[in-house]
PDB file of N, CA and C in Angstrom:
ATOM      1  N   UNK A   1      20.695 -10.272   0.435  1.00  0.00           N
ATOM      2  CA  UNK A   1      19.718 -10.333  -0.627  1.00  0.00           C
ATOM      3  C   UNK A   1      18.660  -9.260  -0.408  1.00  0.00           C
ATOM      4  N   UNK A   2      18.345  -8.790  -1.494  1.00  0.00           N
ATOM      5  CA  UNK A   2      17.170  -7.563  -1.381  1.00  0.00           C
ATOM      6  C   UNK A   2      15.783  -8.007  -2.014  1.00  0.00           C
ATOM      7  N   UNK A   3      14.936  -7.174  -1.850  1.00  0.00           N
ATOM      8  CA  UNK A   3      14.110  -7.483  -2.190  1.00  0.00           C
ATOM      9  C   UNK A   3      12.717  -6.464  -2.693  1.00  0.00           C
ATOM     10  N   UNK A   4      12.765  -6.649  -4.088  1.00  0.00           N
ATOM     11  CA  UNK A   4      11.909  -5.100  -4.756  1.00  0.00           C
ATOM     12  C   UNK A   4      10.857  -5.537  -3.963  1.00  0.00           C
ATOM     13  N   UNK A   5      10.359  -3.928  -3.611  1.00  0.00           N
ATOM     14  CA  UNK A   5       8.776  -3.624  -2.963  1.00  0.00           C
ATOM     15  C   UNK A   5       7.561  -2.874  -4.126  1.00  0.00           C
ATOM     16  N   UNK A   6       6.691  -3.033  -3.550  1.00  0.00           N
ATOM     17  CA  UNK A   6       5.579  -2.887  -4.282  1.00  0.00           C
ATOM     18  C   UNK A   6       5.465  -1.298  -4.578  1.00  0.00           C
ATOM     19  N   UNK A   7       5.577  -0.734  -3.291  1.00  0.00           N
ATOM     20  CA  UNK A   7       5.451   0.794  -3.390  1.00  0.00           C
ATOM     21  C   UNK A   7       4.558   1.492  -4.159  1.00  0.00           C
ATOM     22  N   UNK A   8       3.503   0.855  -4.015  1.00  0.00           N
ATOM     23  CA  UNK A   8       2.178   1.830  -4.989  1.00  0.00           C
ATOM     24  C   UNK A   8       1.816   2.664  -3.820  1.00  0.00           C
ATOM     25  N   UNK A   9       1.689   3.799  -3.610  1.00  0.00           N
ATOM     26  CA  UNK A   9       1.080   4.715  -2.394  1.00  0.00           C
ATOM     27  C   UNK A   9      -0.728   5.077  -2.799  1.00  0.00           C
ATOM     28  N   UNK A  10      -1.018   4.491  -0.803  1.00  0.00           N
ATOM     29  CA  UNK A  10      -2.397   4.806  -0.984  1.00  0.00           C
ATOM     30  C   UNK A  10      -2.883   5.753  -1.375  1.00  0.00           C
ATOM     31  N   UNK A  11      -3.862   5.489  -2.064  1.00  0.00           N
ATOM     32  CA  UNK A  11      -4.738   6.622  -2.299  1.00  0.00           C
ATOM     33  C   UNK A  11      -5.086   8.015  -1.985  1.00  0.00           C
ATOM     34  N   UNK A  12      -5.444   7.180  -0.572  1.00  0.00           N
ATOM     35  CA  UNK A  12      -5.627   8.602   0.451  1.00  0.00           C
ATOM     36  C   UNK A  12      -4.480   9.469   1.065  1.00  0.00           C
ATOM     37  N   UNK A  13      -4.008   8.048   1.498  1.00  0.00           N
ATOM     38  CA  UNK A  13      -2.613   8.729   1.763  1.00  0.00           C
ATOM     39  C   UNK A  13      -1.369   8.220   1.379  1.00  0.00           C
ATOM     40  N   UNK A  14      -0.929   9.174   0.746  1.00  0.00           N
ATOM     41  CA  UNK A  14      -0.279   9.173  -0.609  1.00  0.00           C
ATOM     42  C   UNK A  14       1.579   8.918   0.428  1.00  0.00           C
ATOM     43  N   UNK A  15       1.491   9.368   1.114  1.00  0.00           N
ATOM     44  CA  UNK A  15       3.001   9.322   2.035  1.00  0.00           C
ATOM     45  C   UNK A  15       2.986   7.735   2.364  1.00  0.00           C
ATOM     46  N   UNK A  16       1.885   7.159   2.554  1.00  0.00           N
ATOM     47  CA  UNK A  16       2.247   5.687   3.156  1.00  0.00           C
ATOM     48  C   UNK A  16       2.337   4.716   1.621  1.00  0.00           C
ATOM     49  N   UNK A  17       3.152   3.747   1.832  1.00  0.00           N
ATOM     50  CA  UNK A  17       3.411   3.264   0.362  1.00  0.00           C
ATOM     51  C   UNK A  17       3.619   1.656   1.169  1.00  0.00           C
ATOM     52  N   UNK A  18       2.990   0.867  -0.011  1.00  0.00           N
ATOM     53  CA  UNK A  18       3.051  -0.599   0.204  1.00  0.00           C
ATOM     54  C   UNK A  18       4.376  -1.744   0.222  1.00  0.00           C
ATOM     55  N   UNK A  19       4.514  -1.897   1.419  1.00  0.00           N
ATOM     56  CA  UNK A  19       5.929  -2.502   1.635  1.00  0.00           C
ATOM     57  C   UNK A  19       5.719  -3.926   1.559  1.00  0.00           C
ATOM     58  N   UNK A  20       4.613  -4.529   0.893  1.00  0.00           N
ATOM     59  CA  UNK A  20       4.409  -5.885   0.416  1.00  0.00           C
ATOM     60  C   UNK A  20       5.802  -6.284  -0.939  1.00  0.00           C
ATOM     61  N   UNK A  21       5.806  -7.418  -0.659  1.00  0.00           N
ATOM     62  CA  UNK A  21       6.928  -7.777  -2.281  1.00  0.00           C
ATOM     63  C   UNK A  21       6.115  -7.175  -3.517  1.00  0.00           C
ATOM     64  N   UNK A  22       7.159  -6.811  -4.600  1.00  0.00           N
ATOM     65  CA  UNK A  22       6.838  -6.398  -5.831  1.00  0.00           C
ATOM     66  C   UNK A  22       5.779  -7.307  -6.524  1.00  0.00           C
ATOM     67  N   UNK A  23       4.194  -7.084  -7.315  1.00  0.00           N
ATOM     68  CA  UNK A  23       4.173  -8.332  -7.633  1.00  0.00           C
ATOM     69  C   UNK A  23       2.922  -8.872  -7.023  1.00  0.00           C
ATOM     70  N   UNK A  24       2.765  -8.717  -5.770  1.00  0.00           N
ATOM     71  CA  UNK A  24       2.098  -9.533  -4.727  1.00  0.00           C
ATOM     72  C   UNK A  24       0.515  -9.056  -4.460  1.00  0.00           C
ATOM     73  N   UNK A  25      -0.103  -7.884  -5.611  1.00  0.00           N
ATOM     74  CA  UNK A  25      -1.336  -7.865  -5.543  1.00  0.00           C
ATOM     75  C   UNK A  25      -2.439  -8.877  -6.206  1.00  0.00           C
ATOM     76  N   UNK A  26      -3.457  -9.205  -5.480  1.00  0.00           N
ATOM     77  CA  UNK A  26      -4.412  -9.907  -6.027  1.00  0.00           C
ATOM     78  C   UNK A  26      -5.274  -9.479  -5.301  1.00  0.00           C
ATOM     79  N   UNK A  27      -6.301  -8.369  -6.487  1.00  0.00           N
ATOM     80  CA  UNK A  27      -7.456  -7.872  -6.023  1.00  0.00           C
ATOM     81  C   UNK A  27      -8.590  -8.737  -4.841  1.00  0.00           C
ATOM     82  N   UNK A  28      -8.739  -8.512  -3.627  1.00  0.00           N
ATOM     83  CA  UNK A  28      -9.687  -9.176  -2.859  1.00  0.00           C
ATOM     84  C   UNK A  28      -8.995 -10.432  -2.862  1.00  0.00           C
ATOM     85  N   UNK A  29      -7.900 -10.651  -2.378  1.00  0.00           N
ATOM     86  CA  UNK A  29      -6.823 -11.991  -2.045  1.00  0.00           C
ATOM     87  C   UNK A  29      -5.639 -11.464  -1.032  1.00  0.00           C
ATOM     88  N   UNK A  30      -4.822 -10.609  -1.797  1.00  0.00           N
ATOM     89  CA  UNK A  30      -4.117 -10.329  -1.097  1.00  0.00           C
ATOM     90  C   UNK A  30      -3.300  -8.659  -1.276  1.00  0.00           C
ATOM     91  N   UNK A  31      -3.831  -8.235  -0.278  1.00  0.00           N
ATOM     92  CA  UNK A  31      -4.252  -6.048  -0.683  1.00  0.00           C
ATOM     93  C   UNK A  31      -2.595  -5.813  -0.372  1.00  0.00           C
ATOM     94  N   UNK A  32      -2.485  -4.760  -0.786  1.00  0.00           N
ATOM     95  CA  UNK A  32      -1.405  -3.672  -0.607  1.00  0.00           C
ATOM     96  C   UNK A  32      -1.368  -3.219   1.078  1.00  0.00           C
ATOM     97  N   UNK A  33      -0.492  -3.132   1.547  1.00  0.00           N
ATOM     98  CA  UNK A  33      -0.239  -3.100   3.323  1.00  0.00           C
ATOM     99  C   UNK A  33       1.156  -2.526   3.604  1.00  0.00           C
ATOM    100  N   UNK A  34       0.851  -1.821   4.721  1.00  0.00           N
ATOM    101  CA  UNK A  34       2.376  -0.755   5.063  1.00  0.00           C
ATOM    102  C   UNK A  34       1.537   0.144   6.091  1.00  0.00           C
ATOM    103  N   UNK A  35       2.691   0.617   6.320  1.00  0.00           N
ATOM    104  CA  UNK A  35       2.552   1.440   7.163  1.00  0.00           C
ATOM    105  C   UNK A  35       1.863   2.902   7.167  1.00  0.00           C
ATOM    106  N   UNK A  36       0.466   2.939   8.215  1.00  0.00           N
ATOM    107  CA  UNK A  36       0.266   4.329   8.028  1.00  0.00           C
ATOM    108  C   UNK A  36       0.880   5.594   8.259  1.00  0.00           C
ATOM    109  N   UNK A  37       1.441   6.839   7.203  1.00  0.00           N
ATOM    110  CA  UNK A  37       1.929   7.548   7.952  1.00  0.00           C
ATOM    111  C   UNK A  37       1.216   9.336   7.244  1.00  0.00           C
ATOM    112  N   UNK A  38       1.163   9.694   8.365  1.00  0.00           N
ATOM    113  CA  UNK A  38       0.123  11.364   7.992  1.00  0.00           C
ATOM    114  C   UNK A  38       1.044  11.852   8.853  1.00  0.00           C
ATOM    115  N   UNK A  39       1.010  13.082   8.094  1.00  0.00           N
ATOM    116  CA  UNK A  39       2.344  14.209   7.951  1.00  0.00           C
ATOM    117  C   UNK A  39       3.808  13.778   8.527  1.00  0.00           C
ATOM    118  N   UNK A  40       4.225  12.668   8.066  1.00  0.00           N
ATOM    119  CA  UNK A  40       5.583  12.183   7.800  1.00  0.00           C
ATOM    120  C   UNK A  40       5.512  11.572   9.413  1.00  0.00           C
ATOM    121  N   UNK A  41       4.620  10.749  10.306  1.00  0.00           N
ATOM    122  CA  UNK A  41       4.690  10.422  11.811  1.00  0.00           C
ATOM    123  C   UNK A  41       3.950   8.901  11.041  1.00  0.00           C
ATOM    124  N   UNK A  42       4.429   7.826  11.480  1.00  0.00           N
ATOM    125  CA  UNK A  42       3.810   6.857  11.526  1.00  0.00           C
ATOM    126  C   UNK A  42       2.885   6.514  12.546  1.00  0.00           C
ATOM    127  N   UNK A  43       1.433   6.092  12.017  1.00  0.00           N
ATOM    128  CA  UNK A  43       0.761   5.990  13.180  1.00  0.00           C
ATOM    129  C   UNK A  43      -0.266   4.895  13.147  1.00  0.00           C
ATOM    130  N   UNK A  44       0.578   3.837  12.486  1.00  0.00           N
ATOM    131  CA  UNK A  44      -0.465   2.411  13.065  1.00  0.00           C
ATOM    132  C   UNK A  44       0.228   1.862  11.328  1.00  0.00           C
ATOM    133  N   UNK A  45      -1.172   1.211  10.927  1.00  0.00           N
ATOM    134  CA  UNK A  45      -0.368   0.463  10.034  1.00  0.00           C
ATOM    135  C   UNK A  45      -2.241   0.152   8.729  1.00  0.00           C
ATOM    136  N   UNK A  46      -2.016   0.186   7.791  1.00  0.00           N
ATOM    137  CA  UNK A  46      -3.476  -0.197   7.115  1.00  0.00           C
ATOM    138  C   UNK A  46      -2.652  -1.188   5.546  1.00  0.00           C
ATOM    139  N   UNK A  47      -3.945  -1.299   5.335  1.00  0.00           N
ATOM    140  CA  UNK A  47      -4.067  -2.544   4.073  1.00  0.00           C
ATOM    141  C   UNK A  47      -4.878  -2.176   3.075  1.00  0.00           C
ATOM    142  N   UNK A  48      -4.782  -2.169   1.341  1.00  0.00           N
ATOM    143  CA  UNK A  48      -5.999  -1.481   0.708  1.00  0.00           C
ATOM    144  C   UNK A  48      -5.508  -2.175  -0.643  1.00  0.00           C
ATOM    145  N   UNK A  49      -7.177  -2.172  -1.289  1.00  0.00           N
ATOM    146  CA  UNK A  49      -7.379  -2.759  -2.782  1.00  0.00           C
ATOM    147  C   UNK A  49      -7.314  -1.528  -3.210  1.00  0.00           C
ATOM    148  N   UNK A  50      -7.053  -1.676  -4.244  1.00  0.00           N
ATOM    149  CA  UNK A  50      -6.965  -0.593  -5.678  1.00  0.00           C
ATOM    150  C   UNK A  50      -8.405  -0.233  -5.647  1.00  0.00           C
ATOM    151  N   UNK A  51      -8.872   1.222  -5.984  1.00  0.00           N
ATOM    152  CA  UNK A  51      -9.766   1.976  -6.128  1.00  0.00           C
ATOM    153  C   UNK A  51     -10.117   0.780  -7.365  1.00  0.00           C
ATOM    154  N   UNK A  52     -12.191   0.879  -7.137  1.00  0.00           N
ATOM    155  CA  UNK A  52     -12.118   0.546  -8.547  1.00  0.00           C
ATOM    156  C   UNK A  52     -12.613   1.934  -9.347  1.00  0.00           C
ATOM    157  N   UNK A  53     -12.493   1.918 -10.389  1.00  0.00           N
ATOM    158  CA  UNK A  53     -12.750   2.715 -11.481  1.00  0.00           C
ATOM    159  C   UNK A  53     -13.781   2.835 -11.113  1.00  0.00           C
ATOM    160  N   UNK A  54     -14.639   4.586 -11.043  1.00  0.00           N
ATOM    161  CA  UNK A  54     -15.671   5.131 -11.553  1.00  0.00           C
ATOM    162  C   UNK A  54     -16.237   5.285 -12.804  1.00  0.00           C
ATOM    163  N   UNK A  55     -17.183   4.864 -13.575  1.00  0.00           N
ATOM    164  CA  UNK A  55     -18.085   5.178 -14.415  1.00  0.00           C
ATOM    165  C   UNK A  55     -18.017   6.332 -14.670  1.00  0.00           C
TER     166      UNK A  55
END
């Protein structure tokens, strides 16, 4: 059995992408999380809410 991923890529860093289930955001509940990786080396791991919108 498989299972779709979320795959929105952070912000900042755009190479690391959210390996949470498809689906599974809830702003300030439960963030987007995966693995950090800068210039294609994984190097730890982070969690992040959606930018909010600037004015």
């Amino acid at each position: 059995m498989t299972t779709n991923l979320c795959g929105l890529p952070h912000y900042t860093y755009t190479e690391s992408i959210c390996t949470e289930p498809a689906g599974h955001y809830q702003w300030r509940e439960d963030p987007h999380a995966g693995p950090l990786i800068i210039d294609g080396r994984e190097c730890g791991g982070l969690a992040w809410d959606e930018p909010e919108e600037q004015p």
